[in-house]
Protein backbone atom coordinates (compact mmCIF):
# COMPACT_ATOMS: atom_id res chain seq x y z
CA UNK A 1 102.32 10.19 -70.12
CA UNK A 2 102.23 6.71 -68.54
CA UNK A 3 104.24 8.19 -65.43
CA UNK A 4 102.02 11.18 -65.10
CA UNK A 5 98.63 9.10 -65.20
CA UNK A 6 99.72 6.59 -62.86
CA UNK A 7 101.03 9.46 -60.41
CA UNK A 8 97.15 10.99 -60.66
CA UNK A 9 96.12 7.72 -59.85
CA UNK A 10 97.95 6.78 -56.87
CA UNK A 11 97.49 10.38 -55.29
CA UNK A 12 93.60 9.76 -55.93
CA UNK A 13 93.66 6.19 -54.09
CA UNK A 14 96.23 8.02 -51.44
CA UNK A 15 93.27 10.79 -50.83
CA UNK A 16 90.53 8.49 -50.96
CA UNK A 17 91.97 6.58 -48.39
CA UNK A 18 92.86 9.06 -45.89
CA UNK A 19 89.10 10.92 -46.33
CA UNK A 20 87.54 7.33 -45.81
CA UNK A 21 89.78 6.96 -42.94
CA UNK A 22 89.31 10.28 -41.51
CA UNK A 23 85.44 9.92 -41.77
CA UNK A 24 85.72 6.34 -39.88
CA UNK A 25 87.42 7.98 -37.02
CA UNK A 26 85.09 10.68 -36.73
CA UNK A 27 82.26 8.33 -36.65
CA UNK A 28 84.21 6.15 -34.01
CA UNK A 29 84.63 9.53 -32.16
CA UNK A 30 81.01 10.27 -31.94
CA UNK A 31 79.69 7.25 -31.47
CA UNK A 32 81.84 6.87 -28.12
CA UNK A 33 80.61 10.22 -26.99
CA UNK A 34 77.49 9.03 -27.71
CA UNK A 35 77.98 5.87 -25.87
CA UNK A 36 79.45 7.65 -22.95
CA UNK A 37 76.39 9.97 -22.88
CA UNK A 38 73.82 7.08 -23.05
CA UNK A 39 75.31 4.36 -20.72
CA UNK A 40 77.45 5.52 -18.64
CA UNK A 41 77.37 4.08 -14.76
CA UNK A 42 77.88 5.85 -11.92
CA UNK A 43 80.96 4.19 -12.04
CA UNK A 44 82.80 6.14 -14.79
CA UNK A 45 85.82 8.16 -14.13
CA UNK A 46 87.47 10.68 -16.28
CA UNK A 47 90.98 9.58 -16.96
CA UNK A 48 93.59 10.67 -14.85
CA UNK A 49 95.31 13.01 -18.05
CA UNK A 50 91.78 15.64 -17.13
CA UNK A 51 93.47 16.71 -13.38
CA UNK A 52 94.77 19.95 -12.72
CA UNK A 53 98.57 20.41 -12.97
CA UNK A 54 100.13 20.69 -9.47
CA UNK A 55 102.63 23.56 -9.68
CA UNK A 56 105.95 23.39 -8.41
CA UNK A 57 106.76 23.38 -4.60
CA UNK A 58 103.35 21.63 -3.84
CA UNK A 59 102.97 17.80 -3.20
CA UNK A 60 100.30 15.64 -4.07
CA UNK A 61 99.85 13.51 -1.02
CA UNK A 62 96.91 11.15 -1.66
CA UNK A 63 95.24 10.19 -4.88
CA UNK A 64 91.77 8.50 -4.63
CA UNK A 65 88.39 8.05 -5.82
CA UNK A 66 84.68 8.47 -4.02
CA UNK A 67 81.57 7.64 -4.84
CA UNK A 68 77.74 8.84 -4.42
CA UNK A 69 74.48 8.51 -5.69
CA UNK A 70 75.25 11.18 -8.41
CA UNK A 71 78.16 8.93 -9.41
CA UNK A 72 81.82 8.94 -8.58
CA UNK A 73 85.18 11.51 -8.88
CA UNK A 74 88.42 11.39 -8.68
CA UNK A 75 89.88 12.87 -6.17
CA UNK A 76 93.91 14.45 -4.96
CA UNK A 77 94.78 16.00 -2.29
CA UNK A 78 97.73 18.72 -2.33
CA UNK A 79 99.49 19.87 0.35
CA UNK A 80 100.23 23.81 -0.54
CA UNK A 81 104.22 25.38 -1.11
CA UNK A 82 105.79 26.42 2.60
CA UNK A 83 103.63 29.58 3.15
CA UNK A 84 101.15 28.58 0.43
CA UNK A 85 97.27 28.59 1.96
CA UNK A 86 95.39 26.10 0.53
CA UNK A 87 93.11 29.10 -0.58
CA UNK A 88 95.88 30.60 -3.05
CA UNK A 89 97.32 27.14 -4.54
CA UNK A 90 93.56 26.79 -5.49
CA UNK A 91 93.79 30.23 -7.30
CA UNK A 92 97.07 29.36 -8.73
CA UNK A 93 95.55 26.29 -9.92
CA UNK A 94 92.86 27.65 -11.71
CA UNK A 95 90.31 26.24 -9.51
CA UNK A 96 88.60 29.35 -7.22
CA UNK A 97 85.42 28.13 -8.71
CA UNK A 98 84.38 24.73 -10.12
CA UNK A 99 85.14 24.96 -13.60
CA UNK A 100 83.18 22.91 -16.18
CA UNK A 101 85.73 21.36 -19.10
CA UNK A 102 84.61 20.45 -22.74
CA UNK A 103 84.98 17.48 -24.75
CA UNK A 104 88.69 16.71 -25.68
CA UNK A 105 89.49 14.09 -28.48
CA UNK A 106 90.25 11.15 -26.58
CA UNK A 107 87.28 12.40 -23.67
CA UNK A 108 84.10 12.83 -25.24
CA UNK A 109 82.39 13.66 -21.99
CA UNK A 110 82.35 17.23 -20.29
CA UNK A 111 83.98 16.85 -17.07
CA UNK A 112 83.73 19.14 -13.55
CA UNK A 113 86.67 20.36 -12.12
CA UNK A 114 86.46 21.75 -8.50
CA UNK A 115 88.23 22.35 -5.19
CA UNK A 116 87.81 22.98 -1.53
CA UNK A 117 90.30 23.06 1.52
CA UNK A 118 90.76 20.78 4.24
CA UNK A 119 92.96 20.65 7.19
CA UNK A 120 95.45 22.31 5.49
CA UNK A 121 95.44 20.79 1.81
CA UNK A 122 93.71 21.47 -0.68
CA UNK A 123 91.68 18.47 -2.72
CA UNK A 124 90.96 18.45 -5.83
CA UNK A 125 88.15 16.30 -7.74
CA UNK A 126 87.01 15.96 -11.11
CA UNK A 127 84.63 13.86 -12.69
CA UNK A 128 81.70 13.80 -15.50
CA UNK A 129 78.92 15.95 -15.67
């Protein structure tokens, strides 16, 4: 019986430990979503794991990052496959329209993701809303 009680026991202290530290992380989670929300700058950039994938046979050519008074972006510019407009990498991409991406668990910010051509290329920014 000895084995048996002491078996309850450690699965209780095993379960009580990973609910306390479950609820810590959520509260850690929330709080920096929070403190994004709150202060953020102008300043703040999404990190670089919220860009687009480039698809095969197109080249990312510059990588950058601008600024304005409604805060800065990150931006990339692609040069298109041979015989690629810029116009149908963006629709391969995804990005035909600005699209507006929720929260992930290590982002706790929504964050814009839009694209227009130029010259040639297309670029590519995202940043928070």
């Amino acid at each position: 019986m000895t084995s048996r009680t002491t078996l309850r026991r450690r699965t209780k202290h095993v379960l009580v430990a990973a609910s306390v530290t479950l609820g810590l992380l959520s509260c850690l989670w929330v709080l920096s979503c929070l403190w994004l929300q709150v202060f953020k700058t102008e300043g703040e950039l999404p990190p670089t794991s919220r860009m687009p994938q480039v698809p095969a046979g197109a080249r990312i050519t510059d990588e950058g990052m601008e600024c304005a008074s409604g805060g800065c972006w990150r931006t990339i510019t692609v040069v298109p496959a041979p015989g690629q407009s810029p116009e149908d990498l963006a629709h391969e991409m995804g990005l035909s329209e600005e699209l507006s991406l929720p929260p992930t668990l290590f982002d706790p910010a929504s964050v814009y993701v839009g694209a227009h051509a130029r010259e040639g290329k297309l670029v590519v920014h995202v940043g928070y809303q």
